[in-house]
PDB file of N, CA and C in Angstrom:
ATOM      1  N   UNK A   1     147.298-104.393 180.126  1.00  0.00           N
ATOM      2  CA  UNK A   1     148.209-105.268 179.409  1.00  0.00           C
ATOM      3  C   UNK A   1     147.719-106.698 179.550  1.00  0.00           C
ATOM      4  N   UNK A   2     147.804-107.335 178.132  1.00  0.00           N
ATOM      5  CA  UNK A   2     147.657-108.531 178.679  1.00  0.00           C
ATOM      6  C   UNK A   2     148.458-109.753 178.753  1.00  0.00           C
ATOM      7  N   UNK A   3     148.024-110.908 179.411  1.00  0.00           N
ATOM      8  CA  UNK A   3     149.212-111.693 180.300  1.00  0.00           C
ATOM      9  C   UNK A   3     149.125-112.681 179.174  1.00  0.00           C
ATOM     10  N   UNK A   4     150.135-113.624 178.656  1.00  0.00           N
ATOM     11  CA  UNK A   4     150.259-114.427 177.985  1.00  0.00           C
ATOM     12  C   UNK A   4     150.338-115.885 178.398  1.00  0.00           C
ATOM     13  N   UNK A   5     148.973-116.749 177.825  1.00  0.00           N
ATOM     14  CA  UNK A   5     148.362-117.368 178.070  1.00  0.00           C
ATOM     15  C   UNK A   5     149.352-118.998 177.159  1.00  0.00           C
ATOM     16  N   UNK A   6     149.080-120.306 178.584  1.00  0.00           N
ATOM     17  CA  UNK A   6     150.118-121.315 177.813  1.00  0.00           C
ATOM     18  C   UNK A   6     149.523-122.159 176.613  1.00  0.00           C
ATOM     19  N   UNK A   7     149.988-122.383 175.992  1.00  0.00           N
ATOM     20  CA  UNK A   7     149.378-123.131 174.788  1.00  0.00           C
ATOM     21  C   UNK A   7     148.803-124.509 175.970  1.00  0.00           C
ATOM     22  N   UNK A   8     147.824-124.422 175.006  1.00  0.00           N
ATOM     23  CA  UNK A   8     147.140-126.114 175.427  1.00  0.00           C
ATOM     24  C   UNK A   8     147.330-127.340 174.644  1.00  0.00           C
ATOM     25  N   UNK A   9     148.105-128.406 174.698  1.00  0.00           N
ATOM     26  CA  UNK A   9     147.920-129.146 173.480  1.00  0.00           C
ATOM     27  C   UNK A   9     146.580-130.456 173.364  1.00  0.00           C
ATOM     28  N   UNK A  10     146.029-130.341 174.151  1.00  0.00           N
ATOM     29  CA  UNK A  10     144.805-131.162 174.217  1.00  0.00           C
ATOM     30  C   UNK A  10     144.761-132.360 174.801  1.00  0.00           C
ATOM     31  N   UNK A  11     146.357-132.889 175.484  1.00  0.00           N
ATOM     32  CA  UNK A  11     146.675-133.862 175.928  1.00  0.00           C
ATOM     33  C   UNK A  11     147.359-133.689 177.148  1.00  0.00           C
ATOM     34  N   UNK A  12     146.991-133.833 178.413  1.00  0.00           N
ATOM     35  CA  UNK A  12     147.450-134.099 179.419  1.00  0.00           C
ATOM     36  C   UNK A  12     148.442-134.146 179.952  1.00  0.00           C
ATOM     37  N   UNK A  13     148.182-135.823 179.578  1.00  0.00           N
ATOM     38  CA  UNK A  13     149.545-136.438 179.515  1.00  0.00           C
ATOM     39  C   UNK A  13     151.056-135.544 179.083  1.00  0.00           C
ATOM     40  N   UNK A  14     150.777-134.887 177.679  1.00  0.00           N
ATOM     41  CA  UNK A  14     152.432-134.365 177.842  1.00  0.00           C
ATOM     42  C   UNK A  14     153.216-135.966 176.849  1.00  0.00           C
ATOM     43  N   UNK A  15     154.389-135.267 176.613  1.00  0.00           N
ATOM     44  CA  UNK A  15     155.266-136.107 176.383  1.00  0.00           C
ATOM     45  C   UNK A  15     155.611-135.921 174.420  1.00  0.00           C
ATOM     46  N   UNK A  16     155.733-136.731 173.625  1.00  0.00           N
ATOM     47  CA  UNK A  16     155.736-137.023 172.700  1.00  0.00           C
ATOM     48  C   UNK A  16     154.242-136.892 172.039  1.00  0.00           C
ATOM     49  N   UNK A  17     153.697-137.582 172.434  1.00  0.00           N
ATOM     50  CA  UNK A  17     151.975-137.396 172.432  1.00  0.00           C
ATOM     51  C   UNK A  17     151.354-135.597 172.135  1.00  0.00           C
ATOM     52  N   UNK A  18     151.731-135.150 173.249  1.00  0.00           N
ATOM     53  CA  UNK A  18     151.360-133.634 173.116  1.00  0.00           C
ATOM     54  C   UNK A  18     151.957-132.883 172.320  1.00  0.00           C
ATOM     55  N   UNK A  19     153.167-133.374 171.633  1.00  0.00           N
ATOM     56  CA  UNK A  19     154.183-132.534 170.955  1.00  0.00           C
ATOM     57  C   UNK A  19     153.809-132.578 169.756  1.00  0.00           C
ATOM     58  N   UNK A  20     153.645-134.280 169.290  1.00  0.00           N
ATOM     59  CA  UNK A  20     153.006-134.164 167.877  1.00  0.00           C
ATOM     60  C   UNK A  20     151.349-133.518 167.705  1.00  0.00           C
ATOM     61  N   UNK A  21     150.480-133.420 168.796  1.00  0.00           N
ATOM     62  CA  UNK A  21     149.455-132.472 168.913  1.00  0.00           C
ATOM     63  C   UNK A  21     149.481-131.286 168.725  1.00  0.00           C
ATOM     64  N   UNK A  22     150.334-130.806 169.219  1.00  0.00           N
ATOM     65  CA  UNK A  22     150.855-129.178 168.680  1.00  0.00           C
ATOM     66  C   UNK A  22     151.429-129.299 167.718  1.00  0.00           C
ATOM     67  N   UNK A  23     151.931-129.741 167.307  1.00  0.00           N
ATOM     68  CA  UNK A  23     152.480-129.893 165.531  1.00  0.00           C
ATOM     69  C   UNK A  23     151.281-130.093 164.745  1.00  0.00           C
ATOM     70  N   UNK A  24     150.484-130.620 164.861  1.00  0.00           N
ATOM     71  CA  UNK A  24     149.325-130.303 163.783  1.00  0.00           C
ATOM     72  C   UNK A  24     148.926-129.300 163.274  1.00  0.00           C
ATOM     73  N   UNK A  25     148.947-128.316 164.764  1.00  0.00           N
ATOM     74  CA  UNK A  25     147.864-127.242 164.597  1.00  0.00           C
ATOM     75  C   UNK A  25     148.445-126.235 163.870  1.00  0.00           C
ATOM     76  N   UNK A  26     147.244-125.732 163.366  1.00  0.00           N
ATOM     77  CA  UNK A  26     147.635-123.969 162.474  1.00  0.00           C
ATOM     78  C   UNK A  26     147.787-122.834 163.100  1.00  0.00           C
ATOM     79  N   UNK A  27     147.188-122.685 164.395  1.00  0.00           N
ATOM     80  CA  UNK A  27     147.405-121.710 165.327  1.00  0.00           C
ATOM     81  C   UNK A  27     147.843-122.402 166.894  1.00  0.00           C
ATOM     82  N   UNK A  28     148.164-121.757 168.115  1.00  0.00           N
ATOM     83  CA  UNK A  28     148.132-122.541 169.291  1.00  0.00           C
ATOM     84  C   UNK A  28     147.075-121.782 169.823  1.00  0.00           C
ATOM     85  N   UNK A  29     146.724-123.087 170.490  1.00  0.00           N
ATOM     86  CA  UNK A  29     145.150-123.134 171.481  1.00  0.00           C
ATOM     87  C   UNK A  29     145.653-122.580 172.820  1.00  0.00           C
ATOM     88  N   UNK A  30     144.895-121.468 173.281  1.00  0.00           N
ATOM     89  CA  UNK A  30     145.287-121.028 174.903  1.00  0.00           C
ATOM     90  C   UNK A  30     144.280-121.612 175.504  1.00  0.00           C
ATOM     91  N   UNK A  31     144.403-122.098 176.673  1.00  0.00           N
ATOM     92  CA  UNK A  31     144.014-122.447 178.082  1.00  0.00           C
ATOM     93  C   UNK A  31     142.811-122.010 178.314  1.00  0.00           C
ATOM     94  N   UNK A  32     141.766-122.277 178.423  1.00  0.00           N
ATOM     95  CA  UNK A  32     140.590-121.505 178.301  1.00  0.00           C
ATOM     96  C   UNK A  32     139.170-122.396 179.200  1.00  0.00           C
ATOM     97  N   UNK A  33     138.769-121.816 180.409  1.00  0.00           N
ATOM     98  CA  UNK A  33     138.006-122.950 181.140  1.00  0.00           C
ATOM     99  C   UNK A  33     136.841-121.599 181.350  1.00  0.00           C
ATOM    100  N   UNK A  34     135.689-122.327 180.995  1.00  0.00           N
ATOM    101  CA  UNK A  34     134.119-121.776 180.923  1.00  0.00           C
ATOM    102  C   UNK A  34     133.077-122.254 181.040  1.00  0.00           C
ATOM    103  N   UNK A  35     132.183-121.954 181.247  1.00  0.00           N
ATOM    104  CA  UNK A  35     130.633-122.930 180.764  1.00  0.00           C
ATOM    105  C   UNK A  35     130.578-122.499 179.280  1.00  0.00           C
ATOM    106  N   UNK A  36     129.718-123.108 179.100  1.00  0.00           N
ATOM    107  CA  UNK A  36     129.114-122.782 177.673  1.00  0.00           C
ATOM    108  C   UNK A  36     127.593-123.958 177.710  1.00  0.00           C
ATOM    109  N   UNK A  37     127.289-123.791 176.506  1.00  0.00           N
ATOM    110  CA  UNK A  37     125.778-124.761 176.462  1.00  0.00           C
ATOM    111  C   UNK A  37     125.502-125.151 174.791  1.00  0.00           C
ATOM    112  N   UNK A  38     125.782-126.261 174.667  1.00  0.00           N
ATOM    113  CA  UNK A  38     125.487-126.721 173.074  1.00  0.00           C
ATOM    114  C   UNK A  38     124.528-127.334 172.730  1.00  0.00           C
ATOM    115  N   UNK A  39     124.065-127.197 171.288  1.00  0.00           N
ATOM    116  CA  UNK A  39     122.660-127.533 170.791  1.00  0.00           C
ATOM    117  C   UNK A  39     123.473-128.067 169.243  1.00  0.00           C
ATOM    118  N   UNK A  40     123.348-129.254 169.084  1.00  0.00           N
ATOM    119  CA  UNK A  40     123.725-130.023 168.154  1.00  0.00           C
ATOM    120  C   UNK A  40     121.746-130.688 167.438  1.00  0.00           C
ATOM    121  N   UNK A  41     122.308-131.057 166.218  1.00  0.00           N
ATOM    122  CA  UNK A  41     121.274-132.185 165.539  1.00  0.00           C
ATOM    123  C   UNK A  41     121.587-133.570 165.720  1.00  0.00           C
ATOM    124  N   UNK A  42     120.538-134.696 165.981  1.00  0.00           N
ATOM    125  CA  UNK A  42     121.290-136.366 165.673  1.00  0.00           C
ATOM    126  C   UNK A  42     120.334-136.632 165.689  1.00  0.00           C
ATOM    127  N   UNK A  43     119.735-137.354 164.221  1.00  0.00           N
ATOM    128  CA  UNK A  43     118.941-138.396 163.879  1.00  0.00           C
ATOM    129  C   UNK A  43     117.449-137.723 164.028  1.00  0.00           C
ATOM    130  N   UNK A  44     117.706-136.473 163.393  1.00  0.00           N
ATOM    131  CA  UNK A  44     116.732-135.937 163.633  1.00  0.00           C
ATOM    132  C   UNK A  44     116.419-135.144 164.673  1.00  0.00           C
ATOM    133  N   UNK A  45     116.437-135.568 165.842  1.00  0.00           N
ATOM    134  CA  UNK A  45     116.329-134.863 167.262  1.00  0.00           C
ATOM    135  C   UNK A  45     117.533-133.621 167.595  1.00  0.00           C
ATOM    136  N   UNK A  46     117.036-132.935 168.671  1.00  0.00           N
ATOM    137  CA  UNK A  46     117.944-132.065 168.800  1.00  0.00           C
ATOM    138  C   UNK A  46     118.506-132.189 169.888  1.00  0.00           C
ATOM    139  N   UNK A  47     119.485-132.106 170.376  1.00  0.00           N
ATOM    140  CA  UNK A  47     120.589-132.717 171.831  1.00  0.00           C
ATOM    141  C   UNK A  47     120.600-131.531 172.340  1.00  0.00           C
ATOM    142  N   UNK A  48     120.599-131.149 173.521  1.00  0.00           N
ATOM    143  CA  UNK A  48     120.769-130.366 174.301  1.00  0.00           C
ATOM    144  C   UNK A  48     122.222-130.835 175.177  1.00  0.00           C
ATOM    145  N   UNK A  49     123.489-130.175 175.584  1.00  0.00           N
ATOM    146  CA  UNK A  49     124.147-130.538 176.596  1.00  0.00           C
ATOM    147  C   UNK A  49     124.929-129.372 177.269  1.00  0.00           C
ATOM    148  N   UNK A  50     125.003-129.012 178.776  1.00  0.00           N
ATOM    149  CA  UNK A  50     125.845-127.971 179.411  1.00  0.00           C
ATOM    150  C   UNK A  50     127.420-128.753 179.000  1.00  0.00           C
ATOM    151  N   UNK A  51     128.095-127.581 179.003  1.00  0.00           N
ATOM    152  CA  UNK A  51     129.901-127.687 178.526  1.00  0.00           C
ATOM    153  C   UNK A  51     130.767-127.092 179.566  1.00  0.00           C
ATOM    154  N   UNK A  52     131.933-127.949 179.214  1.00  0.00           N
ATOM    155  CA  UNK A  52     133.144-126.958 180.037  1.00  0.00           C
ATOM    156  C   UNK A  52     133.781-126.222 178.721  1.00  0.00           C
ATOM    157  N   UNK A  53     134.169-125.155 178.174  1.00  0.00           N
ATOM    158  CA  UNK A  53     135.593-125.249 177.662  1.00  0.00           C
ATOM    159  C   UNK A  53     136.917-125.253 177.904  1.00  0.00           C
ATOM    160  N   UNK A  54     137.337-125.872 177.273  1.00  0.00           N
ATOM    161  CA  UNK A  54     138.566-126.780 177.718  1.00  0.00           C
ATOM    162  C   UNK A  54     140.086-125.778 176.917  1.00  0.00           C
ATOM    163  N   UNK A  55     140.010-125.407 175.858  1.00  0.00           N
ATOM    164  CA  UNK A  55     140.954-124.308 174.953  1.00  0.00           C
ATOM    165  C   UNK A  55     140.338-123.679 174.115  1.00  0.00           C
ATOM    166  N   UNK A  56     140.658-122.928 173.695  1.00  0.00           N
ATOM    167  CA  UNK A  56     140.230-122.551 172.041  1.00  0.00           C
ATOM    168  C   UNK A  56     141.471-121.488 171.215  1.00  0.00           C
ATOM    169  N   UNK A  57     140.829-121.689 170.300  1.00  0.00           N
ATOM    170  CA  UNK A  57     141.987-120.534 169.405  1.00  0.00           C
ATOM    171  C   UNK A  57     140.985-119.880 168.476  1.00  0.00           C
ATOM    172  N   UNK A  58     142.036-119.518 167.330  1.00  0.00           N
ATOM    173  CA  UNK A  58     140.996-118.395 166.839  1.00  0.00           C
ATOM    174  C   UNK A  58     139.814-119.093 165.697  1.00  0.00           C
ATOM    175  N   UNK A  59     140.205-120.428 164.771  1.00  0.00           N
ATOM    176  CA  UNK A  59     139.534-121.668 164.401  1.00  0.00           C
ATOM    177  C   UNK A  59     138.941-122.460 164.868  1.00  0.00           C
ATOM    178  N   UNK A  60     139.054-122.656 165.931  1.00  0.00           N
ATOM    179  CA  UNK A  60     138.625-123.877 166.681  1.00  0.00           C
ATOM    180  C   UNK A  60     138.500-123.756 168.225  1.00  0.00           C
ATOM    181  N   UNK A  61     137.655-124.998 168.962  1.00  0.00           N
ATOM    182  CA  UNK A  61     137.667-124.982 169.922  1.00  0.00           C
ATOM    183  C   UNK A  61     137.620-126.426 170.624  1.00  0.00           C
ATOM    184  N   UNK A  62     138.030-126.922 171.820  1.00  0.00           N
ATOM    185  CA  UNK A  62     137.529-128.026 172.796  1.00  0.00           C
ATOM    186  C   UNK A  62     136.796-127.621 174.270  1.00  0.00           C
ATOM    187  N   UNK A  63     135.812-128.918 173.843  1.00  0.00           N
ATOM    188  CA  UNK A  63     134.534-128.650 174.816  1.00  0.00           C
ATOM    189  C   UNK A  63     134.300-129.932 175.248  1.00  0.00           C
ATOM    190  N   UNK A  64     134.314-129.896 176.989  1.00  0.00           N
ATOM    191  CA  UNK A  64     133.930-131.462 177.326  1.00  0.00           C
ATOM    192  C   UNK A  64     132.526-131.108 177.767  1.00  0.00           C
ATOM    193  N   UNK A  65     131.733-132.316 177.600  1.00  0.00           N
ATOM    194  CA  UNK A  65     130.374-132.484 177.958  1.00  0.00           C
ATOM    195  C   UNK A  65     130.183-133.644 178.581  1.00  0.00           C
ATOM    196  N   UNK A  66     128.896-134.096 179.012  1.00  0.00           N
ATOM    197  CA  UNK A  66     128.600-135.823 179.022  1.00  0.00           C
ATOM    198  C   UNK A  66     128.430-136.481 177.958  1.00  0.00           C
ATOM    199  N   UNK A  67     128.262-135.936 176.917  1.00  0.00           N
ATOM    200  CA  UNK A  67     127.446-136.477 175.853  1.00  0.00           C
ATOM    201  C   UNK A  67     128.308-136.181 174.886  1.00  0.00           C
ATOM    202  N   UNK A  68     128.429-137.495 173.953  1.00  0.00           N
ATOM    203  CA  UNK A  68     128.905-137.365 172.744  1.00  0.00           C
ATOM    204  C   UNK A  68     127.967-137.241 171.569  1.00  0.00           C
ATOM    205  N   UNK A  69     129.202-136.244 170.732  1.00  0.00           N
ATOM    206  CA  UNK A  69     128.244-135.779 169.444  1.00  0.00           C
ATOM    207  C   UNK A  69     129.050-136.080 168.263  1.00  0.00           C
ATOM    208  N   UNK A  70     128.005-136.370 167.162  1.00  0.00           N
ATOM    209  CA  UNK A  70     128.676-137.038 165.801  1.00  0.00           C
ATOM    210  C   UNK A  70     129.375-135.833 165.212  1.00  0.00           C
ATOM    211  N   UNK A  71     130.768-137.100 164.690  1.00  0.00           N
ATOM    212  CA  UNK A  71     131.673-135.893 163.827  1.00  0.00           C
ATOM    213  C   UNK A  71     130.926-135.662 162.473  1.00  0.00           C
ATOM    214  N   UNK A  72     130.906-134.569 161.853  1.00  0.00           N
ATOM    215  CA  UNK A  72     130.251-133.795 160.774  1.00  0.00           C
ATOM    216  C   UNK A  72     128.679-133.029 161.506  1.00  0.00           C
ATOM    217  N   UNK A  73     128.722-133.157 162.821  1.00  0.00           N
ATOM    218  CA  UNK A  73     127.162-132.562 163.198  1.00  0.00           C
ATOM    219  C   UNK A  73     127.838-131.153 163.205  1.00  0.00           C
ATOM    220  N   UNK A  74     126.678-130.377 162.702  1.00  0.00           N
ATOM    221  CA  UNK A  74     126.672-128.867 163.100  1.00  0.00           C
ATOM    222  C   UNK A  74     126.288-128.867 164.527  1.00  0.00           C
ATOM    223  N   UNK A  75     126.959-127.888 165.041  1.00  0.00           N
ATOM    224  CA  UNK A  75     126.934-127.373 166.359  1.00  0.00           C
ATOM    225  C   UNK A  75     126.939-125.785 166.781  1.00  0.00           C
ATOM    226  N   UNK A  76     126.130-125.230 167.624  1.00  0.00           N
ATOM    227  CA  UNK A  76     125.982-124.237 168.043  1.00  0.00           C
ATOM    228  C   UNK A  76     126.619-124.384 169.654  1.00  0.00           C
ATOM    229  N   UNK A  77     127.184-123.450 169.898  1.00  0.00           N
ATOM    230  CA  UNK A  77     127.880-123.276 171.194  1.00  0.00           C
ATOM    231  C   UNK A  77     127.563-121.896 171.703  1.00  0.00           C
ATOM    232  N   UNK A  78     126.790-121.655 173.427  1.00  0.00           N
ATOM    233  CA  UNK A  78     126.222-120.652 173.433  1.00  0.00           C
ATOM    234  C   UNK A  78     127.220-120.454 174.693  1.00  0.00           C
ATOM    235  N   UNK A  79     127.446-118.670 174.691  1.00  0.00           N
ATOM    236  CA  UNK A  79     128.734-118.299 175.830  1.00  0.00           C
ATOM    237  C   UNK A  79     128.106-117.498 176.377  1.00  0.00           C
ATOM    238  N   UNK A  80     127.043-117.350 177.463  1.00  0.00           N
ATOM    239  CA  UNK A  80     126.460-116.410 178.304  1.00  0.00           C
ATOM    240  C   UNK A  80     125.065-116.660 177.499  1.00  0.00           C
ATOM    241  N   UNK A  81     124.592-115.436 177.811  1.00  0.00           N
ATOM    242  CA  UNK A  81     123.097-114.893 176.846  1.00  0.00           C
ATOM    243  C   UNK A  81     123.622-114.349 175.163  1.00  0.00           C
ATOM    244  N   UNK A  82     124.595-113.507 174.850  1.00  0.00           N
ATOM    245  CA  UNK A  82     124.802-112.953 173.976  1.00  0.00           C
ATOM    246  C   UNK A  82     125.625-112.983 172.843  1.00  0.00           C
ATOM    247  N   UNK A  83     126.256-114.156 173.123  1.00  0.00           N
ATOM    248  CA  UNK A  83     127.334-115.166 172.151  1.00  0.00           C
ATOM    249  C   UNK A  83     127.151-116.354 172.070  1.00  0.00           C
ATOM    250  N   UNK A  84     126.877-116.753 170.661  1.00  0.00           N
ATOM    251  CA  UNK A  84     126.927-117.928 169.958  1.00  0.00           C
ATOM    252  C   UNK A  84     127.936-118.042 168.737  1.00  0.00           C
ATOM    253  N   UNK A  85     128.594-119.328 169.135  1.00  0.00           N
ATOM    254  CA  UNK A  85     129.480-119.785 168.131  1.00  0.00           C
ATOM    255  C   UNK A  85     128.859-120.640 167.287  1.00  0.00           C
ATOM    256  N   UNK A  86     129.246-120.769 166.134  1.00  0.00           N
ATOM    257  CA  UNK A  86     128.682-122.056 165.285  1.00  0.00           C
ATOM    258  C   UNK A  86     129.537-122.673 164.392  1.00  0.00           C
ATOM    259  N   UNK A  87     129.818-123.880 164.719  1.00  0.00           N
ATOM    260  CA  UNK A  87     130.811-124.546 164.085  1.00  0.00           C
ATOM    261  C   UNK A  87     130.036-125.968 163.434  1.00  0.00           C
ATOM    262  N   UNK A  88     131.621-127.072 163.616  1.00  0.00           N
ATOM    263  CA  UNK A  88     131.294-128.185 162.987  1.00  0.00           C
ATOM    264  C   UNK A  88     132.417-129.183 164.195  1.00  0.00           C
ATOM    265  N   UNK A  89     131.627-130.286 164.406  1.00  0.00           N
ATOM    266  CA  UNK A  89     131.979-131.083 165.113  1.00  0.00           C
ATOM    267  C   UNK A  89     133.288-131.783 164.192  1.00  0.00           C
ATOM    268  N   UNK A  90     134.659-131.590 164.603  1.00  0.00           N
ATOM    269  CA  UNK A  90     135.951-132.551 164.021  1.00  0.00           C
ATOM    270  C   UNK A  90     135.701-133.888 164.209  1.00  0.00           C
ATOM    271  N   UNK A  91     135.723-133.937 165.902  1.00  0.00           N
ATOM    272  CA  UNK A  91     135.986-135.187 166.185  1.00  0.00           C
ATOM    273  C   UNK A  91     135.675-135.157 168.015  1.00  0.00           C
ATOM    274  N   UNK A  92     135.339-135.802 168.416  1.00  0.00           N
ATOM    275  CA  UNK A  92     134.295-136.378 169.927  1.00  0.00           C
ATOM    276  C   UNK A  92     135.511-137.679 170.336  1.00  0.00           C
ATOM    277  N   UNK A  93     135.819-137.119 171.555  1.00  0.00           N
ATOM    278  CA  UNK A  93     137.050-138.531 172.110  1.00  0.00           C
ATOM    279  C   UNK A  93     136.212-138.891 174.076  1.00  0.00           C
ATOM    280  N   UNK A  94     135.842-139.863 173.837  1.00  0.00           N
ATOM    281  CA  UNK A  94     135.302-140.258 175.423  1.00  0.00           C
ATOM    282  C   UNK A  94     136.492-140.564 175.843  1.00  0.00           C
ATOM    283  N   UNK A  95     136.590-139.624 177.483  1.00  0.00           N
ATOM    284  CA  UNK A  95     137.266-139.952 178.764  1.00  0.00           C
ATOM    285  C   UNK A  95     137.179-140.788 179.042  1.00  0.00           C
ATOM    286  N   UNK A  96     138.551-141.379 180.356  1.00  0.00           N
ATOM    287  CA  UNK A  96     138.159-142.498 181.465  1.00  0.00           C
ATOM    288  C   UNK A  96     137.162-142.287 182.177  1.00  0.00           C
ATOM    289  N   UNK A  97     136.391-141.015 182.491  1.00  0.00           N
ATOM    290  CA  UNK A  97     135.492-140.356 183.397  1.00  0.00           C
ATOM    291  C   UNK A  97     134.466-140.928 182.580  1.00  0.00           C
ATOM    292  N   UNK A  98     134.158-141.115 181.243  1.00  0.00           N
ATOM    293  CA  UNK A  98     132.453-141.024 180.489  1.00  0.00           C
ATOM    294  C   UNK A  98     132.218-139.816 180.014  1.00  0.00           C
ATOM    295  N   UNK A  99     133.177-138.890 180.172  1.00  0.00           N
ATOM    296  CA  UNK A  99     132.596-137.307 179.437  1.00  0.00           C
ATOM    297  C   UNK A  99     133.574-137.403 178.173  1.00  0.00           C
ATOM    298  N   UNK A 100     133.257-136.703 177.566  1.00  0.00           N
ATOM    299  CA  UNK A 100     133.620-136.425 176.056  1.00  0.00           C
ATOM    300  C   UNK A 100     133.891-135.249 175.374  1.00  0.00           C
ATOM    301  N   UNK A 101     135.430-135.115 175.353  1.00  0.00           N
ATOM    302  CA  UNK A 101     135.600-133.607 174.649  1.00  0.00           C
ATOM    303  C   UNK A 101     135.132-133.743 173.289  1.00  0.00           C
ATOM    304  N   UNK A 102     134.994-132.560 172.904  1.00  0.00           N
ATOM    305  CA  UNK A 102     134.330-132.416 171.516  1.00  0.00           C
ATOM    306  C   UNK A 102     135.407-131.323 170.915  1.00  0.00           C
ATOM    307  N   UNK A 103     135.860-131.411 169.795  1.00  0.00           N
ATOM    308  CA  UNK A 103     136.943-130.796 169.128  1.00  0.00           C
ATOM    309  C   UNK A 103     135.867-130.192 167.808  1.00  0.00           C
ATOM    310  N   UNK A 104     135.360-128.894 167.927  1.00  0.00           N
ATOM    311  CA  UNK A 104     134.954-128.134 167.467  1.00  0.00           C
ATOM    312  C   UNK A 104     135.514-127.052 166.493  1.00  0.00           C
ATOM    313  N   UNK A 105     135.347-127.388 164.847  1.00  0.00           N
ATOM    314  CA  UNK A 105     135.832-126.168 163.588  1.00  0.00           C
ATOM    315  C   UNK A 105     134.803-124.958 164.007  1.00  0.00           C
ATOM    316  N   UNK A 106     135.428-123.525 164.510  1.00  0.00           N
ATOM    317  CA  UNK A 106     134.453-122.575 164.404  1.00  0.00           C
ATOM    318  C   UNK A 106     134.541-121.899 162.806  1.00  0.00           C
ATOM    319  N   UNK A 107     132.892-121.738 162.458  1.00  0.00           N
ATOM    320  CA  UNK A 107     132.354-121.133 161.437  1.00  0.00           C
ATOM    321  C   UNK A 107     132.082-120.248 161.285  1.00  0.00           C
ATOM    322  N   UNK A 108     131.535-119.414 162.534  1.00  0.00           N
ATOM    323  CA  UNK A 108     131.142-118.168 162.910  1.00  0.00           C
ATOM    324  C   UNK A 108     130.875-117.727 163.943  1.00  0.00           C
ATOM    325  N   UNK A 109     130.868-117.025 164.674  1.00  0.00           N
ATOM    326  CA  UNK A 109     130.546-116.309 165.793  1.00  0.00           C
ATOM    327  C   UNK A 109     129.842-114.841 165.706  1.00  0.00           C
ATOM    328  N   UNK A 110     128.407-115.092 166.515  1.00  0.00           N
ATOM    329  CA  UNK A 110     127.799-113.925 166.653  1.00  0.00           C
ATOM    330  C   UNK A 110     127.690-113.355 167.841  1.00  0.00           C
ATOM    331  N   UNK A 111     127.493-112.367 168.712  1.00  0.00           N
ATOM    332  CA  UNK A 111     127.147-111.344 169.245  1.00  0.00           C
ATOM    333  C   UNK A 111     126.460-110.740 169.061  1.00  0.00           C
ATOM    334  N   UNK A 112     126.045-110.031 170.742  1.00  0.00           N
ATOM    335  CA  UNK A 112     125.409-108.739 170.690  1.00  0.00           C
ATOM    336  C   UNK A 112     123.641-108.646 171.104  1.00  0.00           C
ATOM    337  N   UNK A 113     123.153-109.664 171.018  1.00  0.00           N
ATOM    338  CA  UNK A 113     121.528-109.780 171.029  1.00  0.00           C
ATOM    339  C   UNK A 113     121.767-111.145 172.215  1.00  0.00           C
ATOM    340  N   UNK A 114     120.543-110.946 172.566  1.00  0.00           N
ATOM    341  CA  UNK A 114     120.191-111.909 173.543  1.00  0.00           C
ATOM    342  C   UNK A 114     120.017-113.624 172.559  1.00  0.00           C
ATOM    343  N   UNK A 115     119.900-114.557 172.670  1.00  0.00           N
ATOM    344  CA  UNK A 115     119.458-115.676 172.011  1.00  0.00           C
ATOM    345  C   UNK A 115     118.716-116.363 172.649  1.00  0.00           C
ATOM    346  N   UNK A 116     117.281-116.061 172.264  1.00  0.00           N
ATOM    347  CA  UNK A 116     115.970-117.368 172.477  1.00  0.00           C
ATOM    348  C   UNK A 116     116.111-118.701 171.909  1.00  0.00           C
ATOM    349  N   UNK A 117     115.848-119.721 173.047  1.00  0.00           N
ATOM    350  CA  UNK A 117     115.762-121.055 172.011  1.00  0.00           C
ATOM    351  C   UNK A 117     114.180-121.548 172.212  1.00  0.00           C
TER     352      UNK A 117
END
């Protein structure tokens, strides 16, 4: 059976703030803490950065990193050896810390094969 997981609203804090955050959304985001490893494009070059994830749902996801990435970059998000997500960067918000969640549209998700980079 499984246990039912609390919505995340992407904000901390709480309050009014978090409420109208969950009012946006089309689905609710569960609680969700992982590594992961993303490979974005910028300016040509290709960014490499290790991730936490932070929630996701069944559209979307948040991912803090060190590094910020441009909104409209395609992004690949890798979950072990055998899952890759591939989305589109929404929107990148820097912490008081210097790290930067990344609010990620998923596009697709594959499985099943190992992934060489």
């Amino acid at each position: 059976m499984y246990e039912r997981s609390e919505e995340s609203s992407g904000n901390p804090a709480g309050g009014a703030a978090a409420l109208a955050d969950r009012n946006r959304r089309r689905e609710p985001r569960l609680a969700v803490t992982g590594p992961c490893y993303l490979v974005w494009s910028e300016d040509n070059h290709e960014v490499c950065s290790c991730g936490t994830i932070q929630d996701m749902s069944v559209n979307g996801m948040r991912v803090r990193t060190r590094l910020r990435a441009g909104v409209g970059a395609n992004i690949d998000v890798f979950l072990g050896e055998r899952t890759r997500i591939i989305g589109e960067v929404r929107h990148c918000t820097v912490n008081e810390d210097g790290s930067c969640d990344i609010g990620i549209l998923i596009r697709s998700t594959l499985t099943g094969r190992r992934h060489v980079g």
